[in-house]
N, C-alpha and C. Protein backbone atom coordinates (compact mmCIF):
# COMPACT_ATOMS: atom_id res chain seq x y z
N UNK A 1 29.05 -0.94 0.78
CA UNK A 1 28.59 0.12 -0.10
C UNK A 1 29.28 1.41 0.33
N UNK A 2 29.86 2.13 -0.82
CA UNK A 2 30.95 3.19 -0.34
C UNK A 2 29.40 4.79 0.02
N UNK A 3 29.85 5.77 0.38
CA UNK A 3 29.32 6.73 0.54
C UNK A 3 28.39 7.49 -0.67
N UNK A 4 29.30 7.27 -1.94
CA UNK A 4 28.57 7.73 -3.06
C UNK A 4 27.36 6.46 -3.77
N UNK A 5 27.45 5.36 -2.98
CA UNK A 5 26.47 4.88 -4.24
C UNK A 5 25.12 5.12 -3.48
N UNK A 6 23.94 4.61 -4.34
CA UNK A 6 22.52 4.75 -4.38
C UNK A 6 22.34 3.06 -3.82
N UNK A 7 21.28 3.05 -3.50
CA UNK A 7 20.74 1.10 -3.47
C UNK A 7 20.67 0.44 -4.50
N UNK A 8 19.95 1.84 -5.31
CA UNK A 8 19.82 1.14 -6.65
C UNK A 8 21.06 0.79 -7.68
N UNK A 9 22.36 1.13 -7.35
CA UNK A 9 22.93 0.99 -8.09
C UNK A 9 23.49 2.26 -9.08
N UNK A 10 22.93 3.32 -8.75
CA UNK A 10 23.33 4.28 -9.42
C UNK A 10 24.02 5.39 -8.80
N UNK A 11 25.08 6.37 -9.54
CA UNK A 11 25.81 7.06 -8.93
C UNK A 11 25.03 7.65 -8.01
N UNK A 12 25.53 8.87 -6.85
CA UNK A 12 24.91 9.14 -6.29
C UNK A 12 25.34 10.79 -7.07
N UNK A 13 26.31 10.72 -7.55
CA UNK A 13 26.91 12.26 -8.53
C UNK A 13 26.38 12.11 -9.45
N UNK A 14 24.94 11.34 -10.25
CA UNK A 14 24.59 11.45 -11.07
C UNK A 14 23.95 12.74 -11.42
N UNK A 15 24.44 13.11 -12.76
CA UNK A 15 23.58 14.55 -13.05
C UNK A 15 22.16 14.59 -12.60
N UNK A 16 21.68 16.02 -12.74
CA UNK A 16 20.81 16.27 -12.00
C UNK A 16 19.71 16.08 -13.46
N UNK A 17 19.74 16.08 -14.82
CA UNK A 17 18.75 15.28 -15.73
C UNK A 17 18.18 14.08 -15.47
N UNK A 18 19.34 13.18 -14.77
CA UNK A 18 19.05 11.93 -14.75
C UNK A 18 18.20 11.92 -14.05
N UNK A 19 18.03 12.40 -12.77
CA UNK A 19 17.31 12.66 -11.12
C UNK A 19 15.87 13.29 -11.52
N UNK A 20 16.15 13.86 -12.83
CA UNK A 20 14.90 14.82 -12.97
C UNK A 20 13.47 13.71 -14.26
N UNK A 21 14.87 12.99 -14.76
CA UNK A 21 13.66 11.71 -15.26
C UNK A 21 13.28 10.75 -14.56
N UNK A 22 14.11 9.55 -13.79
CA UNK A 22 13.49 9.31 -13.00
C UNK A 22 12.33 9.66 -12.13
N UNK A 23 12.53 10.86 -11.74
CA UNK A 23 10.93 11.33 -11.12
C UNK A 23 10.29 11.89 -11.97
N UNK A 24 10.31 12.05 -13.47
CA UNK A 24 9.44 12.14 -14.23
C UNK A 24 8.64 10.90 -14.76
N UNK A 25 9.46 9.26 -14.59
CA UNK A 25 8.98 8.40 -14.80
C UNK A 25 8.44 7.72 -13.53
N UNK A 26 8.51 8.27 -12.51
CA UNK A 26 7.96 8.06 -11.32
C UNK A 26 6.75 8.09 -11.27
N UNK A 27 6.87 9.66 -11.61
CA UNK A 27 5.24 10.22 -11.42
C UNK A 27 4.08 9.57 -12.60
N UNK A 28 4.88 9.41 -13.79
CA UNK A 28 3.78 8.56 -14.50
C UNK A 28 3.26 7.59 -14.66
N UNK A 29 4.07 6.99 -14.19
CA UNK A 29 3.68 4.97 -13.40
C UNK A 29 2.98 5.56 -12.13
N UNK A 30 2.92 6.38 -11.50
CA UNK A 30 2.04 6.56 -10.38
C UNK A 30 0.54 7.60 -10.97
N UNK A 31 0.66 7.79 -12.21
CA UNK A 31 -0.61 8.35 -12.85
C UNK A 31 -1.18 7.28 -13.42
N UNK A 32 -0.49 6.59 -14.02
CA UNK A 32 -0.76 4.74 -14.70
C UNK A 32 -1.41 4.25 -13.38
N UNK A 33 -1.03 4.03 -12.46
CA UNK A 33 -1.31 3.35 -11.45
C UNK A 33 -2.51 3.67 -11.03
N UNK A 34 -2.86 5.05 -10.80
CA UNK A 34 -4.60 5.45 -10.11
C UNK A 34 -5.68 5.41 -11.30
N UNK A 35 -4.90 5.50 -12.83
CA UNK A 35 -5.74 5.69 -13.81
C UNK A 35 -6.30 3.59 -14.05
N UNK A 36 -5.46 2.76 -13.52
CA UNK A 36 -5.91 1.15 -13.12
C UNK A 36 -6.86 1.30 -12.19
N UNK A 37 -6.75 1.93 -10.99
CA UNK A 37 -7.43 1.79 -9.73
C UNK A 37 -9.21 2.46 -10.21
N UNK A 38 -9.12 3.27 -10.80
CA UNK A 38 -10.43 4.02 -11.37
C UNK A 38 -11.21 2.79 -12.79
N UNK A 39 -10.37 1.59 -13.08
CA UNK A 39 -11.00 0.80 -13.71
C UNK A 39 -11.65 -0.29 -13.36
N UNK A 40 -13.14 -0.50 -13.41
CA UNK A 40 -14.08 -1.61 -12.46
C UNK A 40 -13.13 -3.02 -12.82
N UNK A 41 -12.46 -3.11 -14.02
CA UNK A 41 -12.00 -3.99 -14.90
C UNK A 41 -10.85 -4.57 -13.63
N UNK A 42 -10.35 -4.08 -13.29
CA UNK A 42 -9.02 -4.19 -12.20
C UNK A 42 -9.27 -4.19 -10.85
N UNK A 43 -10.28 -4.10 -10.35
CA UNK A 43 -10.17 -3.77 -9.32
C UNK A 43 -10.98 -5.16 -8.46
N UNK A 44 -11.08 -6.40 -8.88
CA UNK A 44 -11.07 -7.61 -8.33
C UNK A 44 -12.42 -7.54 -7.81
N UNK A 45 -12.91 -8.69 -7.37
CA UNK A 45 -14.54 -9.06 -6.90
C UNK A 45 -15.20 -8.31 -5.87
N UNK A 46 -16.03 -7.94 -5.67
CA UNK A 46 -16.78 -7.28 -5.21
C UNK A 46 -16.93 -8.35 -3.41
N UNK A 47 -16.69 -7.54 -2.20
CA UNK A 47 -17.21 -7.50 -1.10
C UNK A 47 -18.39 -8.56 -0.72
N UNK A 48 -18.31 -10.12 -0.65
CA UNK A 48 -19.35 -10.86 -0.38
C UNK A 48 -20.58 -10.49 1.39
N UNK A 49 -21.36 -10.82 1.60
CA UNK A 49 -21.78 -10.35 2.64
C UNK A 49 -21.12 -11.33 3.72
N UNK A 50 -20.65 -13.10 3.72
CA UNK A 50 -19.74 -13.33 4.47
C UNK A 50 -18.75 -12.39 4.63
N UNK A 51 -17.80 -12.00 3.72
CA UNK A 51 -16.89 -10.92 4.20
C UNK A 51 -16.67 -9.85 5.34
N UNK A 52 -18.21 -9.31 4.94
CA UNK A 52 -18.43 -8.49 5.89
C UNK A 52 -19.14 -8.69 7.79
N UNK A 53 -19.39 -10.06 7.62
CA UNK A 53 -19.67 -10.47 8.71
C UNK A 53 -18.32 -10.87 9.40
N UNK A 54 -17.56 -11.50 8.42
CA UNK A 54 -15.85 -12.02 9.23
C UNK A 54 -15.19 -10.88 9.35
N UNK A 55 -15.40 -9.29 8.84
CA UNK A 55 -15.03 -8.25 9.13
C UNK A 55 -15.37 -8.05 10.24
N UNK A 56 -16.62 -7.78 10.45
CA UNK A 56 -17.50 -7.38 11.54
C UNK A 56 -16.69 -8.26 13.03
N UNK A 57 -17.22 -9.69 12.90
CA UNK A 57 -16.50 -10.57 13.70
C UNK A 57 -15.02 -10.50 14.39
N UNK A 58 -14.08 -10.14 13.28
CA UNK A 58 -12.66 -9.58 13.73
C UNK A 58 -12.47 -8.40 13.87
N UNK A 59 -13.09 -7.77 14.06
CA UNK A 59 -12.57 -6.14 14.37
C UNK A 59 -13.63 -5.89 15.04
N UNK A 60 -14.56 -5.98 15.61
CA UNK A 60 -15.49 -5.40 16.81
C UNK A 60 -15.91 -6.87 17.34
N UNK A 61 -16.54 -7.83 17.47
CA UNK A 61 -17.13 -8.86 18.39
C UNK A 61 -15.99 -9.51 19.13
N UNK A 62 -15.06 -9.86 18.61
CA UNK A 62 -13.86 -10.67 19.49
C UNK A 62 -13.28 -9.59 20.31
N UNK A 63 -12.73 -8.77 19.87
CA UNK A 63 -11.97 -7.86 20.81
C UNK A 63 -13.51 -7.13 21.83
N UNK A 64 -14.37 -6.90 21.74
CA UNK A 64 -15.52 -6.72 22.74
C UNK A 64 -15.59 -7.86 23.81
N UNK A 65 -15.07 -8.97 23.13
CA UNK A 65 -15.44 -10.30 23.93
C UNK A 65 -14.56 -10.61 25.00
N UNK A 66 -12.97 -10.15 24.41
CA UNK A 66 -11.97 -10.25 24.85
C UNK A 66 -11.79 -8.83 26.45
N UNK A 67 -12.32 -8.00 25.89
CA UNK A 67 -12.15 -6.77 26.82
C UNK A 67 -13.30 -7.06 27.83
N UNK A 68 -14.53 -7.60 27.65
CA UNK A 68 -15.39 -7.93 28.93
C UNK A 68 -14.58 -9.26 29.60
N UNK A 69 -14.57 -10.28 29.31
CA UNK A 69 -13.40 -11.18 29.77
C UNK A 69 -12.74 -10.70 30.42
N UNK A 70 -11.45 -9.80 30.20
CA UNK A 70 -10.40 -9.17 30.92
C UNK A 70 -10.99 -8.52 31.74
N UNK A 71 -11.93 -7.77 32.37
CA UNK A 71 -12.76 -6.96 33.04
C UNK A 71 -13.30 -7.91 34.32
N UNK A 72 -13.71 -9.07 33.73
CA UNK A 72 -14.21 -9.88 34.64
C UNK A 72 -13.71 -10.97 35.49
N UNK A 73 -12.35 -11.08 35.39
CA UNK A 73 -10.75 -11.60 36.00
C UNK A 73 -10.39 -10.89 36.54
């Protein structure tokens, strides 16, 4: 890849319109995007209470278990 190109494939001397839509279509797929995240419709099943016990379990009881262990060697 020579000095002027992009990853994407595009000049890197591309006018500065071009540069200025792209991040105009940036920003609106990233307004699209939070305006999905704010819909109950999208946003996948709800937190079972197993979940939160295998949460619980992997992120505080094993590593507690693991650090008294190491303590006691």
């Amino acid at each position: 890849m020579s000095a002027v190109e992009r990853p994407d494939g595009a000049d890197a001397e591309a006018p500065r319109a071009v540069l200025v839509q792209d991040a105009e279509w940036e920003a609106e797929e990233l307004a699209r995007r939070c305006r999905l995240i704010e819909d109950p419709a999208v946003q996948g099943l709800p937190l079972l209470t197993r979940d939160y016990v295998t949460l619980l379990v992997a992120t505080v009881l094993i590593p507690v278990l693991l650090i008294v262990i190491g303590n006691l060697t």
